[in-house]
C-alpha atoms as a PDB file:
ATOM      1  CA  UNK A   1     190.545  43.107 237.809  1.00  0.00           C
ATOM      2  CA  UNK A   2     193.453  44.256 235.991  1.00  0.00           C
ATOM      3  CA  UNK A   3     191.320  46.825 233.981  1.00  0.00           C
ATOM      4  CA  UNK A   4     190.806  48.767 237.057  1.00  0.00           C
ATOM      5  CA  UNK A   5     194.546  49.342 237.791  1.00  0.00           C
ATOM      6  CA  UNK A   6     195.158  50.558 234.345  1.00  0.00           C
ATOM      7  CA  UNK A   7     192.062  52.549 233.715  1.00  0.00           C
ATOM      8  CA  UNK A   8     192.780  55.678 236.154  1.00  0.00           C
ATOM      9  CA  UNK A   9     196.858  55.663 234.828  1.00  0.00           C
ATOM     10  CA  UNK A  10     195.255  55.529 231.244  1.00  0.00           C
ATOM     11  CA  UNK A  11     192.382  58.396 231.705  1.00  0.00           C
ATOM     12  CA  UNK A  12     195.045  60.723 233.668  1.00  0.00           C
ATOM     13  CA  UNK A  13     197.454  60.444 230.923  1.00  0.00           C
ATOM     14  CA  UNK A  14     194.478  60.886 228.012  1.00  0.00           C
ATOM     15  CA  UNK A  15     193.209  63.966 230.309  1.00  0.00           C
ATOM     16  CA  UNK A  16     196.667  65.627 229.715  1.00  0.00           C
ATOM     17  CA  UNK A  17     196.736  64.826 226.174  1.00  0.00           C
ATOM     18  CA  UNK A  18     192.914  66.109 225.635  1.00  0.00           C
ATOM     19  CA  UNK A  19     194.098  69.705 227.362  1.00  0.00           C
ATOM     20  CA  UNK A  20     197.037  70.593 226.199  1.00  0.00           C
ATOM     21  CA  UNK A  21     198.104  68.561 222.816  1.00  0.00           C
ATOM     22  CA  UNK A  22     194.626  68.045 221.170  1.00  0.00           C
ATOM     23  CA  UNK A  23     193.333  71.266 221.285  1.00  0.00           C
ATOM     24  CA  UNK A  24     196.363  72.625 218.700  1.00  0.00           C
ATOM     25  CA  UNK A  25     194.406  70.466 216.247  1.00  0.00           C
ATOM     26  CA  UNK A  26     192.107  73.053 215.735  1.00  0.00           C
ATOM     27  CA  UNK A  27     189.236  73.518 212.810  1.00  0.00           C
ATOM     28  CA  UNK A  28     187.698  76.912 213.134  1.00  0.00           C
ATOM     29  CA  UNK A  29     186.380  76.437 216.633  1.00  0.00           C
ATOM     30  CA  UNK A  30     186.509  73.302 217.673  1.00  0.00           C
ATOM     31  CA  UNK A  31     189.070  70.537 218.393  1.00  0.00           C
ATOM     32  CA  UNK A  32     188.800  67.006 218.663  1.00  0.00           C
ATOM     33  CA  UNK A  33     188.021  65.117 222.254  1.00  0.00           C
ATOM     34  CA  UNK A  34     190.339  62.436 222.979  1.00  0.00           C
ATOM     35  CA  UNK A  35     188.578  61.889 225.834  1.00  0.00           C
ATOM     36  CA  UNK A  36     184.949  61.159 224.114  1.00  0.00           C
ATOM     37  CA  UNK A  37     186.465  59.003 221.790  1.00  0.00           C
ATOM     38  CA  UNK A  38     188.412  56.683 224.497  1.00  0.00           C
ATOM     39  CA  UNK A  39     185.081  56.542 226.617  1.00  0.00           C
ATOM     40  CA  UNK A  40     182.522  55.921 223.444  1.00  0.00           C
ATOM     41  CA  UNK A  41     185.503  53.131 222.058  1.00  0.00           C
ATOM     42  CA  UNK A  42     185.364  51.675 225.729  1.00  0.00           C
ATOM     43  CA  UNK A  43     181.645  51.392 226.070  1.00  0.00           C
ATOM     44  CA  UNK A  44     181.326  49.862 222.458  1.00  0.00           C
ATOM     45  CA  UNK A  45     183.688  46.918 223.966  1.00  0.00           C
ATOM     46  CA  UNK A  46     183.139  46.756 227.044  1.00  0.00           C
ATOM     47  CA  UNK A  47     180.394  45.803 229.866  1.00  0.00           C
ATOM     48  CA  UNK A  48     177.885  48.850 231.216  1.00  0.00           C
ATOM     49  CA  UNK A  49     179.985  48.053 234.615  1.00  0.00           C
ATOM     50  CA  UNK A  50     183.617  48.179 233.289  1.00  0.00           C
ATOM     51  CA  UNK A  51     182.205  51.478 231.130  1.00  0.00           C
ATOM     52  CA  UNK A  52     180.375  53.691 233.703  1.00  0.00           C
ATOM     53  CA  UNK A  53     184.199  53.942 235.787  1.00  0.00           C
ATOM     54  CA  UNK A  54     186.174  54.858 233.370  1.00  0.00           C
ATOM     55  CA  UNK A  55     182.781  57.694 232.233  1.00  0.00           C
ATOM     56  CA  UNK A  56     182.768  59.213 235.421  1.00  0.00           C
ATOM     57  CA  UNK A  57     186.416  59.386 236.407  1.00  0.00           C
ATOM     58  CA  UNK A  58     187.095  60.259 232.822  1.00  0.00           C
ATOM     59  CA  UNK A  59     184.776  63.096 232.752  1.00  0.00           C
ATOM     60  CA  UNK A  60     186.035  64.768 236.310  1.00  0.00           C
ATOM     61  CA  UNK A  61     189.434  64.550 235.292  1.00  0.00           C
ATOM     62  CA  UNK A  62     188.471  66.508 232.007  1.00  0.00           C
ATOM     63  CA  UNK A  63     186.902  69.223 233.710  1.00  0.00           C
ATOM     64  CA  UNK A  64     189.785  69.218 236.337  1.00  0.00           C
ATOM     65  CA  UNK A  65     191.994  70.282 233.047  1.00  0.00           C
ATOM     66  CA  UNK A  66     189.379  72.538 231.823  1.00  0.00           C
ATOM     67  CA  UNK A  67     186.880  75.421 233.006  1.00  0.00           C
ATOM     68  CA  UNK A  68     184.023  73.762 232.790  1.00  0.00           C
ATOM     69  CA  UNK A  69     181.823  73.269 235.473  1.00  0.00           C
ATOM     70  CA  UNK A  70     182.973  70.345 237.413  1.00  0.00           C
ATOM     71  CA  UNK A  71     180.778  67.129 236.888  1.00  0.00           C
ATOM     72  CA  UNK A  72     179.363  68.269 234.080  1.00  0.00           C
ATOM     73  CA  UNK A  73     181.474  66.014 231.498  1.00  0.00           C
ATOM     74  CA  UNK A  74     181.106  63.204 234.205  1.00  0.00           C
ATOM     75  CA  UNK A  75     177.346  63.315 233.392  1.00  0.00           C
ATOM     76  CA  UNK A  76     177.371  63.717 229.634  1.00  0.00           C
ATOM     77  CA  UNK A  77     179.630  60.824 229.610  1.00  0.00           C
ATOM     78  CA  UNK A  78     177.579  58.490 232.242  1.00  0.00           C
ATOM     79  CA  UNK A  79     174.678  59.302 229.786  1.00  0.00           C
ATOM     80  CA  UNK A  80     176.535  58.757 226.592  1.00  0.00           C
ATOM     81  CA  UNK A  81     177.752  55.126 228.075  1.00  0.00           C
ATOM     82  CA  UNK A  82     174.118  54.006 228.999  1.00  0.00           C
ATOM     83  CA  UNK A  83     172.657  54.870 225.428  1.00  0.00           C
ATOM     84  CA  UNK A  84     175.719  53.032 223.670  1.00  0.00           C
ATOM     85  CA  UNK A  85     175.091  50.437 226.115  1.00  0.00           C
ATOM     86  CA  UNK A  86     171.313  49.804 225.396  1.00  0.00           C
ATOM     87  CA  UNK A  87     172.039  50.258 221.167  1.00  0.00           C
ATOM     88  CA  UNK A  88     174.755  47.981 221.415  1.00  0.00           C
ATOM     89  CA  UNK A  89     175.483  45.489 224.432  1.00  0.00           C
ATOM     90  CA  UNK A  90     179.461  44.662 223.353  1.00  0.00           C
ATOM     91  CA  UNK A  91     181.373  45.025 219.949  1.00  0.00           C
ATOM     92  CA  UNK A  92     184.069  43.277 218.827  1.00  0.00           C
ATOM     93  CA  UNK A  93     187.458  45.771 218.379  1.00  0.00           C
ATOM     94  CA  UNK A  94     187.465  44.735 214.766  1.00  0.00           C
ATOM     95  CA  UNK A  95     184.082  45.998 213.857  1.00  0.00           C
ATOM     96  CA  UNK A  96     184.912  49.511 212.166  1.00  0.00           C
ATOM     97  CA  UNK A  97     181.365  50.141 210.594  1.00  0.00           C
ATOM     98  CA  UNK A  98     179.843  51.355 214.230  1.00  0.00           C
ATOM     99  CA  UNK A  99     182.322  53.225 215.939  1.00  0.00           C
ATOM    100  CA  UNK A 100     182.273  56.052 213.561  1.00  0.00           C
ATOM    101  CA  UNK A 101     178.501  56.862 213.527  1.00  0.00           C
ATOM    102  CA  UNK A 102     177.987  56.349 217.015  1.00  0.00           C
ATOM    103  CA  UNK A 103     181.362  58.994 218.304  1.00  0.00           C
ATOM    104  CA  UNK A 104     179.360  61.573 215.486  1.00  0.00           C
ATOM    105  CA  UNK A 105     176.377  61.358 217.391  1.00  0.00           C
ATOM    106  CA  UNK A 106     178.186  61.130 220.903  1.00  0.00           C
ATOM    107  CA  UNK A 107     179.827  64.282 220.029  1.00  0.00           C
ATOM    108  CA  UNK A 108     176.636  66.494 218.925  1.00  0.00           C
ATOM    109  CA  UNK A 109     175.449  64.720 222.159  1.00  0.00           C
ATOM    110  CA  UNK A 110     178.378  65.955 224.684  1.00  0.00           C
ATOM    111  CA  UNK A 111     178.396  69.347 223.180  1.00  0.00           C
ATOM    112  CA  UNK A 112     174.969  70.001 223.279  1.00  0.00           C
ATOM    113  CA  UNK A 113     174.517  69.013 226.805  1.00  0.00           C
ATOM    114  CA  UNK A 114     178.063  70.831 227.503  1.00  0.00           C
ATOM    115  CA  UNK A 115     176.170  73.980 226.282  1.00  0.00           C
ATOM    116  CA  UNK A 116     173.737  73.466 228.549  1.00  0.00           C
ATOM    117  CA  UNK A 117     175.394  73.073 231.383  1.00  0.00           C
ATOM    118  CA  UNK A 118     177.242  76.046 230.762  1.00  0.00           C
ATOM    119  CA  UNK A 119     174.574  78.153 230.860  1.00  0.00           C
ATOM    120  CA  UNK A 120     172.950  76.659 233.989  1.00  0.00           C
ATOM    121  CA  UNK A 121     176.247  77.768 235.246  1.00  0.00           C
ATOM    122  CA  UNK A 122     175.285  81.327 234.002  1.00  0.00           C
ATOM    123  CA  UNK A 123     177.814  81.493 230.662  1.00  0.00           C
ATOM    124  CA  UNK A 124     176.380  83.132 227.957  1.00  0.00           C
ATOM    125  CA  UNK A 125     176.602  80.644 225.063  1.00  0.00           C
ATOM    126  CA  UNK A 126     175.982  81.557 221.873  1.00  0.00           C
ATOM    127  CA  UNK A 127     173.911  78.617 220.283  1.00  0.00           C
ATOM    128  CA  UNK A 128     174.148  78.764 216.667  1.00  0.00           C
ATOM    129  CA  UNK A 129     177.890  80.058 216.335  1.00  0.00           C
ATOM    130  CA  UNK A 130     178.490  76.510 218.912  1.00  0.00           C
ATOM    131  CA  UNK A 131     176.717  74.480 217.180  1.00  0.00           C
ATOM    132  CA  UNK A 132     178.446  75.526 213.908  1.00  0.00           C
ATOM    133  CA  UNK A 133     182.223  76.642 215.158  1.00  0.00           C
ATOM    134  CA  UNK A 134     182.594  74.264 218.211  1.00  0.00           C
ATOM    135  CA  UNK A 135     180.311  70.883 217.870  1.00  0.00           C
ATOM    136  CA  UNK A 136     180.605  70.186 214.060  1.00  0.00           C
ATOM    137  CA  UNK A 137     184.334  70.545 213.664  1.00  0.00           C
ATOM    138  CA  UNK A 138     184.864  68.842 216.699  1.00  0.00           C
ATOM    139  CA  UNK A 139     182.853  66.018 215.911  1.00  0.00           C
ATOM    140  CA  UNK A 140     184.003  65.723 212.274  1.00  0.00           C
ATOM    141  CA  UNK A 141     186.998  65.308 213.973  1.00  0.00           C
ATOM    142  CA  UNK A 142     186.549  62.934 215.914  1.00  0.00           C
ATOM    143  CA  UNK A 143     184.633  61.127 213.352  1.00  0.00           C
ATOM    144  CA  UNK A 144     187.951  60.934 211.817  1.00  0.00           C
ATOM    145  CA  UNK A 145     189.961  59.708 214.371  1.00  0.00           C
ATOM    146  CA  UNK A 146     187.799  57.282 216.323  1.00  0.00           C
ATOM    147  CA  UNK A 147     189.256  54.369 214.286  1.00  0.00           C
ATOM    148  CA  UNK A 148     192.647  54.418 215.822  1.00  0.00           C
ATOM    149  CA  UNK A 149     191.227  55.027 218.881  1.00  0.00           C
ATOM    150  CA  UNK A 150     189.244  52.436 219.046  1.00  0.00           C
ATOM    151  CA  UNK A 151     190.969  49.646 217.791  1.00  0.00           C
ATOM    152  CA  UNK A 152     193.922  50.586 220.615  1.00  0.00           C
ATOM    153  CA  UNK A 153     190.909  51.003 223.637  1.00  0.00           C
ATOM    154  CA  UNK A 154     189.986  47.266 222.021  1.00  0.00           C
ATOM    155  CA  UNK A 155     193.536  46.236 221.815  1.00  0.00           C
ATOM    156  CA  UNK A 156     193.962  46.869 225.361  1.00  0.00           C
ATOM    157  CA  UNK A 157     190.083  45.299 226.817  1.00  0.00           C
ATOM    158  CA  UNK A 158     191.463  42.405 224.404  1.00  0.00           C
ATOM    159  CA  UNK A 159     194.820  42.012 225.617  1.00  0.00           C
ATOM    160  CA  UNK A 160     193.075  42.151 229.427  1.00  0.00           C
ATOM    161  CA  UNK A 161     190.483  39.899 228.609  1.00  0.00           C
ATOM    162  CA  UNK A 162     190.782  37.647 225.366  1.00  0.00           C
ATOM    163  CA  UNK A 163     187.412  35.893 224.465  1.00  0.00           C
ATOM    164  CA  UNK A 164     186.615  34.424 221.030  1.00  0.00           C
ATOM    165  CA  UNK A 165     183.468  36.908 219.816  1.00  0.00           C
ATOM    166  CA  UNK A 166     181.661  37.857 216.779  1.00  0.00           C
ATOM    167  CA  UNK A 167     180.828  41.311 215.247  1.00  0.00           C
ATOM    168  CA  UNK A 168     178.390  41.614 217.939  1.00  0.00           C
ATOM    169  CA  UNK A 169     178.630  39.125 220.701  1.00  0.00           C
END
């Protein structure tokens, strides 16, 4: 129960950080999502249940900081959680062969669905230049930094809830 009182403290305060300090880590267009890589480390140790909260609040306080439509991350993210879910039920935080692949794929994955909602909300988005300024640094990015992510996100499930657990459990 204690992971519900420190998820919303832990997704305001990652919000924050994704708006205003992340985005001076810039590489041509894009910047790394703090936020993506907290929810894709949280479904990879978590339950589908303890994973869909933290997508949804998550993604509404990241479009609270942002312009995008509001919602719109909230989805991506719900959807992003149920595929990780189905591929793999529950890691264990020490795994570090999965997490890297699977927050490169999450992140073509939010971007591309990012684009379109922003042109259902009538934004004129150039495709190619996004796909090649925005999406690929971005997720190279957080291809990089998903590690440290999530071996604090499992830290913290781990600290919360210890259990004895293999690679995959």
């Amino acid at each position: 129960m204690a992971i519900y009182y420190i998820g919303f403290p832990v997704l305001m305060i990652v919000a924050v950080i994704d708006a205003t300090f992340m985005q001076l880590f810039r590489l041509w267009g894009g910047a790394p999502s703090l936020m993506l890589m907290v929810i894709v480390s949280w479904a990879l140790v978590a339950d589908l249940e303890d994973a869909l909260p933290w997508a949804v609040i998550g993604g509404v306080m990241r479009d609270l900081l942002s312009i995008t439509p509001t919602g719109s991350s909230a989805v991506a993210f719900v959807l992003i959680v149920i595929a990780i879910d189905r591929i793999f039920p529950k890691l264990n935080w020490h795994n570090i062969a999965i997490p890297p692949p699977t927050v490169l794929v999450a992140s073509y994955v939010y971007g591309l669905m990012s684009f379109g909602f922003h042109r259902l909300a009538g934004w004129d988005v150039p495709f190619l230049n996004g796909l090649w300024y925005i999406i690929l640094p971005g997720a190279v990015m957080n291809f990089a930094g998903i590690l440290i992510v999530f071996r604090l996100i499992g830290g913290i499930n781990n600290f919360l809830r210890p259990q004895r657990g293999s690679m995959l459990r």
